[in-house]
PDB file of N, CA and C in Angstrom:
ATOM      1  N   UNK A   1       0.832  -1.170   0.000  1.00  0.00           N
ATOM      2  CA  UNK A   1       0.000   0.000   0.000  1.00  0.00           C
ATOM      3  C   UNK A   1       0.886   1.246   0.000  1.00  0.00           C
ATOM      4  N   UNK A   2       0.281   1.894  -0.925  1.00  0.00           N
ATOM      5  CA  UNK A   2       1.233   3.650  -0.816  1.00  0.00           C
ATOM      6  C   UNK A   2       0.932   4.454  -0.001  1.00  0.00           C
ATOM      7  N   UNK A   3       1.177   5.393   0.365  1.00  0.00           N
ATOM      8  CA  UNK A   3       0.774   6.797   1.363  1.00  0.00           C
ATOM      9  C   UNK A   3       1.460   7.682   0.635  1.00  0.00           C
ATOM     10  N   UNK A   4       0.118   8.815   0.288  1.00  0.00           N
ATOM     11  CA  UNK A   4       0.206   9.843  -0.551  1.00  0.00           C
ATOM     12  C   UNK A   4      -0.019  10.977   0.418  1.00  0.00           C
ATOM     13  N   UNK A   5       1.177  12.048   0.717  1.00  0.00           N
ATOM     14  CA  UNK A   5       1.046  12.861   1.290  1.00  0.00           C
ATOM     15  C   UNK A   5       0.688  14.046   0.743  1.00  0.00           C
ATOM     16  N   UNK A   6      -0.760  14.689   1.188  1.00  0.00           N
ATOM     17  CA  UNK A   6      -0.897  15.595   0.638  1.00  0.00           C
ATOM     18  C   UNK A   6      -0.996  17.299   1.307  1.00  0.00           C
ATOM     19  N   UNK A   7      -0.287  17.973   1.171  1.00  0.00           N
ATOM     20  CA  UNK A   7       0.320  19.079   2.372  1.00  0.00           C
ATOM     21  C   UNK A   7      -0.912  19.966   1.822  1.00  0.00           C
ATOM     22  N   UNK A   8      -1.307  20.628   3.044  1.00  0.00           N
ATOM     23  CA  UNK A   8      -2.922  21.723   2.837  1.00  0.00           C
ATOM     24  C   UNK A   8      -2.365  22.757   2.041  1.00  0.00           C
ATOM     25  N   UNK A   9      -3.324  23.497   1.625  1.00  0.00           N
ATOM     26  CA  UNK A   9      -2.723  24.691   0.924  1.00  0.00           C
ATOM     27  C   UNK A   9      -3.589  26.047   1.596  1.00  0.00           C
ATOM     28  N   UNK A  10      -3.027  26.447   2.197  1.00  0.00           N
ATOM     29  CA  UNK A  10      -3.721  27.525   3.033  1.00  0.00           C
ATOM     30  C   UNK A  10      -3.673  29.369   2.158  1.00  0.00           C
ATOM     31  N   UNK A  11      -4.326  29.389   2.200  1.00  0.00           N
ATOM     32  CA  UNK A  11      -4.437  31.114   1.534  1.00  0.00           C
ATOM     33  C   UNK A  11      -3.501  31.985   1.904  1.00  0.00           C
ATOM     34  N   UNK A  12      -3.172  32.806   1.127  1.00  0.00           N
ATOM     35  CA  UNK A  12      -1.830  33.496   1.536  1.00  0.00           C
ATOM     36  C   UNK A  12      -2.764  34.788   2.660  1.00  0.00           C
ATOM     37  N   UNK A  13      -1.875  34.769   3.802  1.00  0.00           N
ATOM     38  CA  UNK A  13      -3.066  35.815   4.623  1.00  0.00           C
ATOM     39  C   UNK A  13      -1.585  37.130   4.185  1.00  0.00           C
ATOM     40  N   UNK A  14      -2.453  38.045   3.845  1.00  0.00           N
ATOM     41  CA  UNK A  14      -1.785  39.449   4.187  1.00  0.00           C
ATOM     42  C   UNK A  14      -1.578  39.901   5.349  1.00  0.00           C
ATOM     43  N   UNK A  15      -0.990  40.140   5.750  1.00  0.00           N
ATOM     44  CA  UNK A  15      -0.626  41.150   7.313  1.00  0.00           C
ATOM     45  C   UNK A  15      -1.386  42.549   6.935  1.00  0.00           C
ATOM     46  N   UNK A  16      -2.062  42.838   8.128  1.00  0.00           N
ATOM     47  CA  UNK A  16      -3.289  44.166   7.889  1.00  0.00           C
ATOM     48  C   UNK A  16      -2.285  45.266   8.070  1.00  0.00           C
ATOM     49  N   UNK A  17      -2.638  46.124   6.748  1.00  0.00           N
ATOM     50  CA  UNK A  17      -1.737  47.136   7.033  1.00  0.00           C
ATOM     51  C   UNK A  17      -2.661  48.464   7.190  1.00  0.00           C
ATOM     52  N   UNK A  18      -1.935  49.561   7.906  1.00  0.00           N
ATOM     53  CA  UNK A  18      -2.238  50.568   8.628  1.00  0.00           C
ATOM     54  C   UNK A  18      -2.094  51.478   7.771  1.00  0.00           C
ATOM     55  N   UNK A  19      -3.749  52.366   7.950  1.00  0.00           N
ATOM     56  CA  UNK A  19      -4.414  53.221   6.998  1.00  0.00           C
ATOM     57  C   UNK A  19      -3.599  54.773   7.450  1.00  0.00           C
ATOM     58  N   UNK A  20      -3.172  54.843   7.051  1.00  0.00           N
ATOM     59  CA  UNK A  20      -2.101  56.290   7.086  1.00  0.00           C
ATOM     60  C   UNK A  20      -2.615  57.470   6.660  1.00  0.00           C
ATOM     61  N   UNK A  21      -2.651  58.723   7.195  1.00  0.00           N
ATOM     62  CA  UNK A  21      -3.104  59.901   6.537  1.00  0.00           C
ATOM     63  C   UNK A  21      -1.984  60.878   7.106  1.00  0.00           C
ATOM     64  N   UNK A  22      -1.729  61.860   6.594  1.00  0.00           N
ATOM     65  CA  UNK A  22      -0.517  63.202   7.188  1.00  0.00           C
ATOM     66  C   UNK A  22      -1.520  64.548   6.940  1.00  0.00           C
ATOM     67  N   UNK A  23      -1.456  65.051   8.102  1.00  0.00           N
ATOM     68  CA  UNK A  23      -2.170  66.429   8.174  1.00  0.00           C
ATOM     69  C   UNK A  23      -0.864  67.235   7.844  1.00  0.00           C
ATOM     70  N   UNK A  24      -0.974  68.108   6.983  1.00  0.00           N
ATOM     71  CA  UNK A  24      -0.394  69.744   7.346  1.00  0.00           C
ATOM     72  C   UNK A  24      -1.142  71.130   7.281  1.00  0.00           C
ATOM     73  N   UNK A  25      -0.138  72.317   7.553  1.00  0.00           N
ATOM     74  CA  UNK A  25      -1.350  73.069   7.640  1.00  0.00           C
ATOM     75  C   UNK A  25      -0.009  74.751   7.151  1.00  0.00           C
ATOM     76  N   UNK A  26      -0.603  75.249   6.388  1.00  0.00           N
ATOM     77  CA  UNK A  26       0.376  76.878   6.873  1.00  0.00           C
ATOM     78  C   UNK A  26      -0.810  77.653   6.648  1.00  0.00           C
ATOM     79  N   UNK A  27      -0.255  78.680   7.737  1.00  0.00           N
ATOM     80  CA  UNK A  27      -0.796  80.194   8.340  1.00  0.00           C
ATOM     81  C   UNK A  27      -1.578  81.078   7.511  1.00  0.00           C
ATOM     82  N   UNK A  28      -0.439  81.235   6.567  1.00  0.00           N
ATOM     83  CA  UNK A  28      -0.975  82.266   5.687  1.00  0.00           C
ATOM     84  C   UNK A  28      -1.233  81.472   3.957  1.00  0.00           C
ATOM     85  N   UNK A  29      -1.068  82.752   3.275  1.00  0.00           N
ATOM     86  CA  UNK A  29      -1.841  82.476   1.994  1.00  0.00           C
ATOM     87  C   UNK A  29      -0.899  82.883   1.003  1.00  0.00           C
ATOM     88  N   UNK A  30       0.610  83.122   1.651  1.00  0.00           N
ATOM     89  CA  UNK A  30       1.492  83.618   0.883  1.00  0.00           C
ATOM     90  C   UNK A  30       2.226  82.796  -0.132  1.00  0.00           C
ATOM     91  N   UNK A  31       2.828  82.859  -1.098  1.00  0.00           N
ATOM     92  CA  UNK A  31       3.404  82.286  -2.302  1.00  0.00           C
ATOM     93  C   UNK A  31       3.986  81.235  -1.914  1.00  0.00           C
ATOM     94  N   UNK A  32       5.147  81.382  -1.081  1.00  0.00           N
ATOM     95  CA  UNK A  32       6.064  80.908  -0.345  1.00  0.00           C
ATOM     96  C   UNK A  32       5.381  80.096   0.506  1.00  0.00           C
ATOM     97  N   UNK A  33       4.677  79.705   1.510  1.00  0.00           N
ATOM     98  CA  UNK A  33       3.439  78.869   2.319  1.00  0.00           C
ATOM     99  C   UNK A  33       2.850  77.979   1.326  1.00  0.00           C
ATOM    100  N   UNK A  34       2.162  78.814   0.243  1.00  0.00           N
ATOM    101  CA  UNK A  34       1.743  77.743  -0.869  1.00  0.00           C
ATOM    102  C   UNK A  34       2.996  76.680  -1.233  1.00  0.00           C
ATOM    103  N   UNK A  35       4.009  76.848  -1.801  1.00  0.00           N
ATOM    104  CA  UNK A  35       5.129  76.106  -2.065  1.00  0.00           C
ATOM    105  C   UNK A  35       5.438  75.292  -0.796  1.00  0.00           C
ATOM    106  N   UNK A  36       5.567  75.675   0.318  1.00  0.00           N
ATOM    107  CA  UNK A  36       5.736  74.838   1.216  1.00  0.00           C
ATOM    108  C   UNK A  36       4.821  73.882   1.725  1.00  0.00           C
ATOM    109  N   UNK A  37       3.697  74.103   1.822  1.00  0.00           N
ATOM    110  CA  UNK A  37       2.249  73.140   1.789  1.00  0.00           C
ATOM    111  C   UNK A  37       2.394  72.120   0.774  1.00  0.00           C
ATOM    112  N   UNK A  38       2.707  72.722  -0.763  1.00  0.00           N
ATOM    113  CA  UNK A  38       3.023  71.590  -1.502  1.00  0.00           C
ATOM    114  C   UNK A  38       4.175  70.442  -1.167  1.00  0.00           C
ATOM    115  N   UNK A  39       5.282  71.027  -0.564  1.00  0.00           N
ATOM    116  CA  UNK A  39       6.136  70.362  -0.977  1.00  0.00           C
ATOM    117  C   UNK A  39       5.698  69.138   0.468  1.00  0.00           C
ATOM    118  N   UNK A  40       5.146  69.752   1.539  1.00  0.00           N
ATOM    119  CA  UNK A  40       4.921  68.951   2.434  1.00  0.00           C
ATOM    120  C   UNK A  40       3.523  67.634   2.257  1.00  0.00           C
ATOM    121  N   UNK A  41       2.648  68.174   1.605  1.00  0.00           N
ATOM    122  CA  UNK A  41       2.322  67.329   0.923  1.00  0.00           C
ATOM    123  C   UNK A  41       2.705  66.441   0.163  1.00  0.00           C
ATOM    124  N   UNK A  42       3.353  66.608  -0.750  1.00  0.00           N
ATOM    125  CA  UNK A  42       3.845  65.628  -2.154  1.00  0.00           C
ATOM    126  C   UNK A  42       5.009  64.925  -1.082  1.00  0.00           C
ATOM    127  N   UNK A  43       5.977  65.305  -0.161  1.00  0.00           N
ATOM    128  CA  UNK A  43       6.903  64.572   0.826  1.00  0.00           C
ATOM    129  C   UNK A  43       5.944  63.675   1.855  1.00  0.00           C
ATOM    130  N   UNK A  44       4.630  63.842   2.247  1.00  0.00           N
ATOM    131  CA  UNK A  44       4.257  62.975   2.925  1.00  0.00           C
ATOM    132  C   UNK A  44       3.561  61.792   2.467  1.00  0.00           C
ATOM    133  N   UNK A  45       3.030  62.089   1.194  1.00  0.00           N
ATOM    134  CA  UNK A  45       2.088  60.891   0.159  1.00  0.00           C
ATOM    135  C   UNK A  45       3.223  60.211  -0.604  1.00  0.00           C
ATOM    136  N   UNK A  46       4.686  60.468  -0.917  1.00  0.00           N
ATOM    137  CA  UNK A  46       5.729  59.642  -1.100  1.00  0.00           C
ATOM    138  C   UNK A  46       6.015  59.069  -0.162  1.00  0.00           C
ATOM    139  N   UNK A  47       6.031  59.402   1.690  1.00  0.00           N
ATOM    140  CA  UNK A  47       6.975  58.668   2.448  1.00  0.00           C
ATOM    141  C   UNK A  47       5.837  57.624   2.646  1.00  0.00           C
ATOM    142  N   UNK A  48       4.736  58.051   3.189  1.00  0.00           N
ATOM    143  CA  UNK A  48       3.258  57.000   3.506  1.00  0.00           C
ATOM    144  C   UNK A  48       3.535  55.508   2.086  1.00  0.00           C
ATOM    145  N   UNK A  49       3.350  55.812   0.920  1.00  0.00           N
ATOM    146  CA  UNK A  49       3.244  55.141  -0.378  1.00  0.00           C
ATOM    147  C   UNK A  49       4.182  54.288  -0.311  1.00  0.00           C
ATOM    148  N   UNK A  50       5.684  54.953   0.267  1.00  0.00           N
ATOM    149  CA  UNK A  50       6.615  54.010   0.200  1.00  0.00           C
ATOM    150  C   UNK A  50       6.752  53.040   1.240  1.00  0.00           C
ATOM    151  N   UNK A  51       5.878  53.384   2.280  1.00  0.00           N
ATOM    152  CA  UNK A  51       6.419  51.825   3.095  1.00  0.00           C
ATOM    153  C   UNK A  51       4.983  51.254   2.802  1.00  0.00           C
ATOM    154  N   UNK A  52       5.833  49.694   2.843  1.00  0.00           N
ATOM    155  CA  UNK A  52       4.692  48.408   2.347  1.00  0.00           C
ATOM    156  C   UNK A  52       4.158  48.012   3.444  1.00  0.00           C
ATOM    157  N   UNK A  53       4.222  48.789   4.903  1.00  0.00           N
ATOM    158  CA  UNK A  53       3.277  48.748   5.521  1.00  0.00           C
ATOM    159  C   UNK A  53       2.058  49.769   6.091  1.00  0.00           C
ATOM    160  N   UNK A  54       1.902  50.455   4.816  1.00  0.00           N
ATOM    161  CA  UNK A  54       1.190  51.221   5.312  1.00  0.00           C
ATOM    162  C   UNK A  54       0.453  51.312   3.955  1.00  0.00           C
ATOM    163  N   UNK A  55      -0.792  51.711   4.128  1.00  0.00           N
ATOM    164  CA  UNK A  55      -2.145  52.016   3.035  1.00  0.00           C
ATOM    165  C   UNK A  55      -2.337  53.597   3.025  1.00  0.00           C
ATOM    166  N   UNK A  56      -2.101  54.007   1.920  1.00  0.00           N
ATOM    167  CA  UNK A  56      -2.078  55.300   1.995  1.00  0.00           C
ATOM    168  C   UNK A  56      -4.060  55.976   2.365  1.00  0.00           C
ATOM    169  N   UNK A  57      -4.063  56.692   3.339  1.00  0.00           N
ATOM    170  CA  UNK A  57      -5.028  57.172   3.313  1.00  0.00           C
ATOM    171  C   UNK A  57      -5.623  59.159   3.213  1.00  0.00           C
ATOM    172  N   UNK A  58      -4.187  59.596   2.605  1.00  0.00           N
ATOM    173  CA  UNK A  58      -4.624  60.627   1.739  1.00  0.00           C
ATOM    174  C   UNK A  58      -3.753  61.667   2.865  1.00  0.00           C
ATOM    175  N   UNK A  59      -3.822  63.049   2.288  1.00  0.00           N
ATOM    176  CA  UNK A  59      -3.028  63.895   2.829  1.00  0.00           C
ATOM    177  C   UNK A  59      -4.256  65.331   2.850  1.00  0.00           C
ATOM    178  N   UNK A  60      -4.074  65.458   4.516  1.00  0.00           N
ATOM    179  CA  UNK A  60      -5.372  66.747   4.896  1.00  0.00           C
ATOM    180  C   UNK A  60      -4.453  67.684   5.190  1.00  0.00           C
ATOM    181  N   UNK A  61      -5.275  68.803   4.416  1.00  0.00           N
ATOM    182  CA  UNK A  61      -4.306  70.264   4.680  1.00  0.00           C
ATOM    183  C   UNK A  61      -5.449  71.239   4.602  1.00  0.00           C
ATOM    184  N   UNK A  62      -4.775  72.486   5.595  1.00  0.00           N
ATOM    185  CA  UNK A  62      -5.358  73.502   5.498  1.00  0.00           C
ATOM    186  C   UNK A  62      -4.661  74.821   5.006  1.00  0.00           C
ATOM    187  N   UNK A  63      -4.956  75.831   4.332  1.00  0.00           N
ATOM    188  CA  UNK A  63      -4.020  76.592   3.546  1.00  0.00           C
ATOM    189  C   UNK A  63      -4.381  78.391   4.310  1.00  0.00           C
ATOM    190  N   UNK A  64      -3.564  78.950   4.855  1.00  0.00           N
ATOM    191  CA  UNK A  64      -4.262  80.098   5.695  1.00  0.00           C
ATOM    192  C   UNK A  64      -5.374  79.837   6.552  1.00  0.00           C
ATOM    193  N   UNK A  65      -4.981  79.400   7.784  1.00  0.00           N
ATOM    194  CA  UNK A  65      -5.711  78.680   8.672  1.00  0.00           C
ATOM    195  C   UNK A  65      -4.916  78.747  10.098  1.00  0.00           C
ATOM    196  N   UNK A  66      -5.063  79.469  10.787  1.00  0.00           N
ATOM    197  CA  UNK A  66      -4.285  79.549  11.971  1.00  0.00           C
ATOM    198  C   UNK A  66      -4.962  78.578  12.601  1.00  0.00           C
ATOM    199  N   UNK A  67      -3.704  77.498  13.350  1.00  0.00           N
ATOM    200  CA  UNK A  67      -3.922  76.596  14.469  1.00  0.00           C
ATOM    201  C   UNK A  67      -4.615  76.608  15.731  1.00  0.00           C
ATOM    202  N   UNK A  68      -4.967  77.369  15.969  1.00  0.00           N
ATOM    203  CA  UNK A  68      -5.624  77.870  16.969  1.00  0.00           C
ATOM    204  C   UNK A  68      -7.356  77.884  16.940  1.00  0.00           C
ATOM    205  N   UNK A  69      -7.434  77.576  15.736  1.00  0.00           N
ATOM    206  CA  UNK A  69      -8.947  77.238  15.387  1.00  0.00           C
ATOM    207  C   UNK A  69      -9.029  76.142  15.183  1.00  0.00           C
ATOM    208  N   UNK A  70     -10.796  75.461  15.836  1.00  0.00           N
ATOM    209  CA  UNK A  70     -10.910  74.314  15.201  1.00  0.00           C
ATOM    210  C   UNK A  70     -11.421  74.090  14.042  1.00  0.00           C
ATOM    211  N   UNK A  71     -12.335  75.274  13.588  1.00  0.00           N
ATOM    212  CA  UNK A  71     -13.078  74.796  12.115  1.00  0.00           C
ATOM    213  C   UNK A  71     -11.800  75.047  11.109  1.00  0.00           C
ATOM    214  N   UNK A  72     -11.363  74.074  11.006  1.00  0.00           N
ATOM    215  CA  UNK A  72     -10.563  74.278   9.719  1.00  0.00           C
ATOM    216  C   UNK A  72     -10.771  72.827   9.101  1.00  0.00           C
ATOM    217  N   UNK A  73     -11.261  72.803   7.540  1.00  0.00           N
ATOM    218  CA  UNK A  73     -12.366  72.394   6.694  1.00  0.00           C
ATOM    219  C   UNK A  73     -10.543  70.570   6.792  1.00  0.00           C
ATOM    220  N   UNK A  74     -10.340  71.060   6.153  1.00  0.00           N
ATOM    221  CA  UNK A  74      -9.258  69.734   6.147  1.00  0.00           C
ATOM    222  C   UNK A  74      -9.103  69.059   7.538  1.00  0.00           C
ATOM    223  N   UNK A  75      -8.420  69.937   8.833  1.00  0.00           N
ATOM    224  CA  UNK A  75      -8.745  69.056  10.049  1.00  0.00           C
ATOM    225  C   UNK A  75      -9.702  68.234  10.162  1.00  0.00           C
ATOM    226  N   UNK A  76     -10.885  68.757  10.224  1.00  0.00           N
ATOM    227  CA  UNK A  76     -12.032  68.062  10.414  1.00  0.00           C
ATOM    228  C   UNK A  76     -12.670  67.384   9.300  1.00  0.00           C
ATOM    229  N   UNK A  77     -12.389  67.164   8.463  1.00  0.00           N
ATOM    230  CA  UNK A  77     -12.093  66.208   7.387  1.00  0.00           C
ATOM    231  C   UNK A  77     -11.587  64.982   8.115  1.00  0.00           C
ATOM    232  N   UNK A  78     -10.393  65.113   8.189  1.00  0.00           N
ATOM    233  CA  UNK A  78      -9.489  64.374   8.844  1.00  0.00           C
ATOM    234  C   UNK A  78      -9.926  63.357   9.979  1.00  0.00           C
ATOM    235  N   UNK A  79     -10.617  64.252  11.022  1.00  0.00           N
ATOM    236  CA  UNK A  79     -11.410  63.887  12.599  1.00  0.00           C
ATOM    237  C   UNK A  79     -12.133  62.810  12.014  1.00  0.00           C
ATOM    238  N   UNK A  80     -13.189  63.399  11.010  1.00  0.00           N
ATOM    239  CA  UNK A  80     -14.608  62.340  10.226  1.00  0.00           C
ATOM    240  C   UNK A  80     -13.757  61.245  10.287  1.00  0.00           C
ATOM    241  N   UNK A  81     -13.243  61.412   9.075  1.00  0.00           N
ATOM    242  CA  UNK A  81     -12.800  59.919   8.412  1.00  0.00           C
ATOM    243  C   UNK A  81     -12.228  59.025   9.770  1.00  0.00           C
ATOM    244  N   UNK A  82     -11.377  59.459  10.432  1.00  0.00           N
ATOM    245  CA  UNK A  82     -10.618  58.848  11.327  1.00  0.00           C
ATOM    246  C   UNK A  82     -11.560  58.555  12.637  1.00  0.00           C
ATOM    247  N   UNK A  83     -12.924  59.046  12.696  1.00  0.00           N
ATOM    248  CA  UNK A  83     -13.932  58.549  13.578  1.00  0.00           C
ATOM    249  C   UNK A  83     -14.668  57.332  12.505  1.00  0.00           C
ATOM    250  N   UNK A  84     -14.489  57.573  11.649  1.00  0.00           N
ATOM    251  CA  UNK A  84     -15.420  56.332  10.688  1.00  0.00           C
ATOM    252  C   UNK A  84     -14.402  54.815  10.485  1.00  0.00           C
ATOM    253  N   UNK A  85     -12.880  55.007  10.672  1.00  0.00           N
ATOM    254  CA  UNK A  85     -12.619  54.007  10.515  1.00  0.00           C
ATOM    255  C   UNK A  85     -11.485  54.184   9.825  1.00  0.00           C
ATOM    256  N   UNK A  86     -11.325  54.998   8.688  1.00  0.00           N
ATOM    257  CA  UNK A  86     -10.351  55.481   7.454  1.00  0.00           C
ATOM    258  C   UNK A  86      -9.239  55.444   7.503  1.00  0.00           C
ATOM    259  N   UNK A  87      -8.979  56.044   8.566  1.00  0.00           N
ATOM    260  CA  UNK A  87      -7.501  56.008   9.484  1.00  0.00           C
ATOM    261  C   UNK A  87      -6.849  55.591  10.540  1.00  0.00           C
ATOM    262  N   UNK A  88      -5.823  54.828  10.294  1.00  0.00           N
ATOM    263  CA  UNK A  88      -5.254  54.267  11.883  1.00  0.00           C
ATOM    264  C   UNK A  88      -4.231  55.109  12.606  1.00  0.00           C
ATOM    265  N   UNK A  89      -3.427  55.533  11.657  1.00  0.00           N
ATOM    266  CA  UNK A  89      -2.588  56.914  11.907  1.00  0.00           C
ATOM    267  C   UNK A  89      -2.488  58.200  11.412  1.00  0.00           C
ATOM    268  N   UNK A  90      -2.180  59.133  11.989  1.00  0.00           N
ATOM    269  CA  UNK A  90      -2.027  60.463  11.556  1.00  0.00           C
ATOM    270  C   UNK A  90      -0.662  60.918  11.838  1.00  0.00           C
ATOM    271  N   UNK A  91       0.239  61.494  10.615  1.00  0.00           N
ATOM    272  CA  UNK A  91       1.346  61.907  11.128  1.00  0.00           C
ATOM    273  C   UNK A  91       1.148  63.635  10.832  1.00  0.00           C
ATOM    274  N   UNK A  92       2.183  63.861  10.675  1.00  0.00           N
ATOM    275  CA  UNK A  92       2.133  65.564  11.207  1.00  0.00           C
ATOM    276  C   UNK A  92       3.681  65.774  11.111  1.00  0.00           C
ATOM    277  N   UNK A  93       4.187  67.407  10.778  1.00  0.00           N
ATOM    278  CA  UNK A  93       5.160  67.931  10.951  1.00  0.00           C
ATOM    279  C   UNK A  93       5.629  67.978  12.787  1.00  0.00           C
ATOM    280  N   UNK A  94       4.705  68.917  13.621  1.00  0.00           N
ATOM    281  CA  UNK A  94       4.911  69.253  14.666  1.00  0.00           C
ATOM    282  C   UNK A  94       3.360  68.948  15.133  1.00  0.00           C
ATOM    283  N   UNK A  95       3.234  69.437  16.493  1.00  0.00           N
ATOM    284  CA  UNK A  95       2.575  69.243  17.614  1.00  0.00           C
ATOM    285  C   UNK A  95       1.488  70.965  17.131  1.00  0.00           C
ATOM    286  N   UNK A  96       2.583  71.971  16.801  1.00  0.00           N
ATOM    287  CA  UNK A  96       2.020  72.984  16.238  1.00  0.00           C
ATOM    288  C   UNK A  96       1.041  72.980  15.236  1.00  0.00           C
ATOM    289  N   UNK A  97       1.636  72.065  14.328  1.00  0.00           N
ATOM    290  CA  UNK A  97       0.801  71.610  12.879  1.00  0.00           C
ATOM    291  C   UNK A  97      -0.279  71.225  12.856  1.00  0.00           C
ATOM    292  N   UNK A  98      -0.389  70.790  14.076  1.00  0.00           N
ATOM    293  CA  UNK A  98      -1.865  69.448  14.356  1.00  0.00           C
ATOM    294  C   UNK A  98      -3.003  71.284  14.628  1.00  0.00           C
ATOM    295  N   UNK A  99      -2.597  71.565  16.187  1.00  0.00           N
ATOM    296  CA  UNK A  99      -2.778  72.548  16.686  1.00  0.00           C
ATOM    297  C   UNK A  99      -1.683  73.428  17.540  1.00  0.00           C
ATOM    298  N   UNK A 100      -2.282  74.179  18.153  1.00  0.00           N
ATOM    299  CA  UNK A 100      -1.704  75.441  18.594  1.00  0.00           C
ATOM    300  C   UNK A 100      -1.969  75.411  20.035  1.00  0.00           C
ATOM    301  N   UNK A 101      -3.503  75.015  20.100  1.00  0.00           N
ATOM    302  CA  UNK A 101      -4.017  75.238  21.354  1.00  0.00           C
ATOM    303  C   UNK A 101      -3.853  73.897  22.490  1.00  0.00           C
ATOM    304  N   UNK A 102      -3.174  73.795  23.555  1.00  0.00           N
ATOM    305  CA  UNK A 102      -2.893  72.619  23.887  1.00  0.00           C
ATOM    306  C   UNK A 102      -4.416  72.490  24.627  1.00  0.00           C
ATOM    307  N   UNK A 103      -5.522  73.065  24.978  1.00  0.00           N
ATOM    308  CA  UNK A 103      -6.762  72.312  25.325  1.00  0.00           C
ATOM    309  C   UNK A 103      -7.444  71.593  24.500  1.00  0.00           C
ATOM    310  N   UNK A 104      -7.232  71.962  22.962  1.00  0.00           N
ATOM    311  CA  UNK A 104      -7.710  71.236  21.781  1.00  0.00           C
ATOM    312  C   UNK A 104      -6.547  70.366  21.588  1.00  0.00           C
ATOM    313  N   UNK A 105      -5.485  70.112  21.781  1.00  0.00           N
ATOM    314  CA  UNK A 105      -4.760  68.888  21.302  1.00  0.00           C
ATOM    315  C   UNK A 105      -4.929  67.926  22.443  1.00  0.00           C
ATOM    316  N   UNK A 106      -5.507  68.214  23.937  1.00  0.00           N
ATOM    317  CA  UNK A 106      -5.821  67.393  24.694  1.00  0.00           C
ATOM    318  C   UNK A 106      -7.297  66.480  24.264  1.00  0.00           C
ATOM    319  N   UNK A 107      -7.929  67.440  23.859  1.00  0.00           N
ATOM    320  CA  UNK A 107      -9.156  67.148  23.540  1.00  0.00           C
ATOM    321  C   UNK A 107      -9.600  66.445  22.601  1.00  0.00           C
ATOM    322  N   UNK A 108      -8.619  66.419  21.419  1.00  0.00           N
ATOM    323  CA  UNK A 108      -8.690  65.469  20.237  1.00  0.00           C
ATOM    324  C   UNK A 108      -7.754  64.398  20.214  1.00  0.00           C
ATOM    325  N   UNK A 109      -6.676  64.704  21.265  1.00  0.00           N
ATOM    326  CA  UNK A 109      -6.132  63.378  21.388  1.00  0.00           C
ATOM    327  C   UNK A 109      -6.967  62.138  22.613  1.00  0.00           C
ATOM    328  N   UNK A 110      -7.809  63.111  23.348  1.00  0.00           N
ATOM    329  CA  UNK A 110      -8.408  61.975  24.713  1.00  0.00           C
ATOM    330  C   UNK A 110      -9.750  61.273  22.941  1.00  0.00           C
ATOM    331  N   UNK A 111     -10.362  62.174  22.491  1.00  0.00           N
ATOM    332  CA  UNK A 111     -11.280  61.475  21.303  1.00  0.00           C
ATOM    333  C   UNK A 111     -10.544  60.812  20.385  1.00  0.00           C
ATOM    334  N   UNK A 112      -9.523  60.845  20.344  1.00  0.00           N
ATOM    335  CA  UNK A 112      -9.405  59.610  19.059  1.00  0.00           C
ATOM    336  C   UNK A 112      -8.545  58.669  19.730  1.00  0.00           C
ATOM    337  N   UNK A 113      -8.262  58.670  21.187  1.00  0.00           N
ATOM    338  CA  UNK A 113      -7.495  57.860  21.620  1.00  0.00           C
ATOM    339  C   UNK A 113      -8.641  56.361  21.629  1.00  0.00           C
ATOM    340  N   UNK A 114      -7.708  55.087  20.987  1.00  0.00           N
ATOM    341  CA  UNK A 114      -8.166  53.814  20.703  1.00  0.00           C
ATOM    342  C   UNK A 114      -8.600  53.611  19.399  1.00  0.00           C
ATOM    343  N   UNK A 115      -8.288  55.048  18.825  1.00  0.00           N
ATOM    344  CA  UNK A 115      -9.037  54.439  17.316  1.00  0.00           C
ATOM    345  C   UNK A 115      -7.697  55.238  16.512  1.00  0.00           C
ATOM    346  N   UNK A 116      -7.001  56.224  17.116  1.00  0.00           N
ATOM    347  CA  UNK A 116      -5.741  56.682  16.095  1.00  0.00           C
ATOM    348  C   UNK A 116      -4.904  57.109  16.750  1.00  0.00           C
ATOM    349  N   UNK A 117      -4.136  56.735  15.655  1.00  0.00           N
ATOM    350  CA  UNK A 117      -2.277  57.005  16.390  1.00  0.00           C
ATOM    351  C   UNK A 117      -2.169  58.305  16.022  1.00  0.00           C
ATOM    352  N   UNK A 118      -1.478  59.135  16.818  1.00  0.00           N
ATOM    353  CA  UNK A 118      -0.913  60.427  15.984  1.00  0.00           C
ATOM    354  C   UNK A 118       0.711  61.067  16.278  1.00  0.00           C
ATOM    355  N   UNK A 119       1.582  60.679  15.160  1.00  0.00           N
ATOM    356  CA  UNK A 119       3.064  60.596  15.378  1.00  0.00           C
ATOM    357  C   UNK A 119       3.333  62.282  15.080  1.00  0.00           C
ATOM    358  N   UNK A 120       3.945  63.170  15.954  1.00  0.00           N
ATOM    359  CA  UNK A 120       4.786  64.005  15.806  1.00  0.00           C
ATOM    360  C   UNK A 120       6.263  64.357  15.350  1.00  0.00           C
TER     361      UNK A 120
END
């Protein structure tokens, strides 16, 4: 009698990768701010893209928008999605970038704490 070994073939599982988004933000509305918004943009949707563990989930900016406010249309963009699920992390230039006001960076970090990371 033979014995035919036959080895399972199990599905290749992916490792879950982490939905990434980068906030930035400048002050004013000047030429120079514009160029720098870009370049911080287009530098954060290359660094996110390039690691293979991470899912790019888009880049929120606000353009003449002092930190110190919360309605600013991209932040809270940002908040949504990352209360719906969209995002697992948020990176950021500075602590400034996010906000200004440390009662609002307490305040949005105690709300998204368990559902997002946010790297400075």
């Amino acid at each position: 009698m033979r014995v035919r070994i036959i080895n399972p073939s199990l599905p290749e599982i992916q490792p879950k990768r982490l939905k990434v988004c980068a906030y930035c933000r400048v002050s004013t509305g000047s030429d120079e701010q514009a160029l720098y918004l870009e370049n911080q943009t287009s530098t954060y949707e290359r660094l996110i893209k390039s690691n293979l563990e991470y899912e790019f989930a888009g880049v929120y900016y606000d353009k003449a928008m002092t930190g110190s406010k919360e309605k600013r249309p991209g932040f809270q963009q940002m908040l949504s999605d990352a209360k719906a699920g969209k995002i697992n992390l948020i990176i950021t230039k500075s602590i400034s970038r996010f906000t200004r006001n440390t009662v609002t960076v307490l305040k949005y970090s105690r709300e998204l704490r368990g559902l997002v990371l946010v790297f400075f």
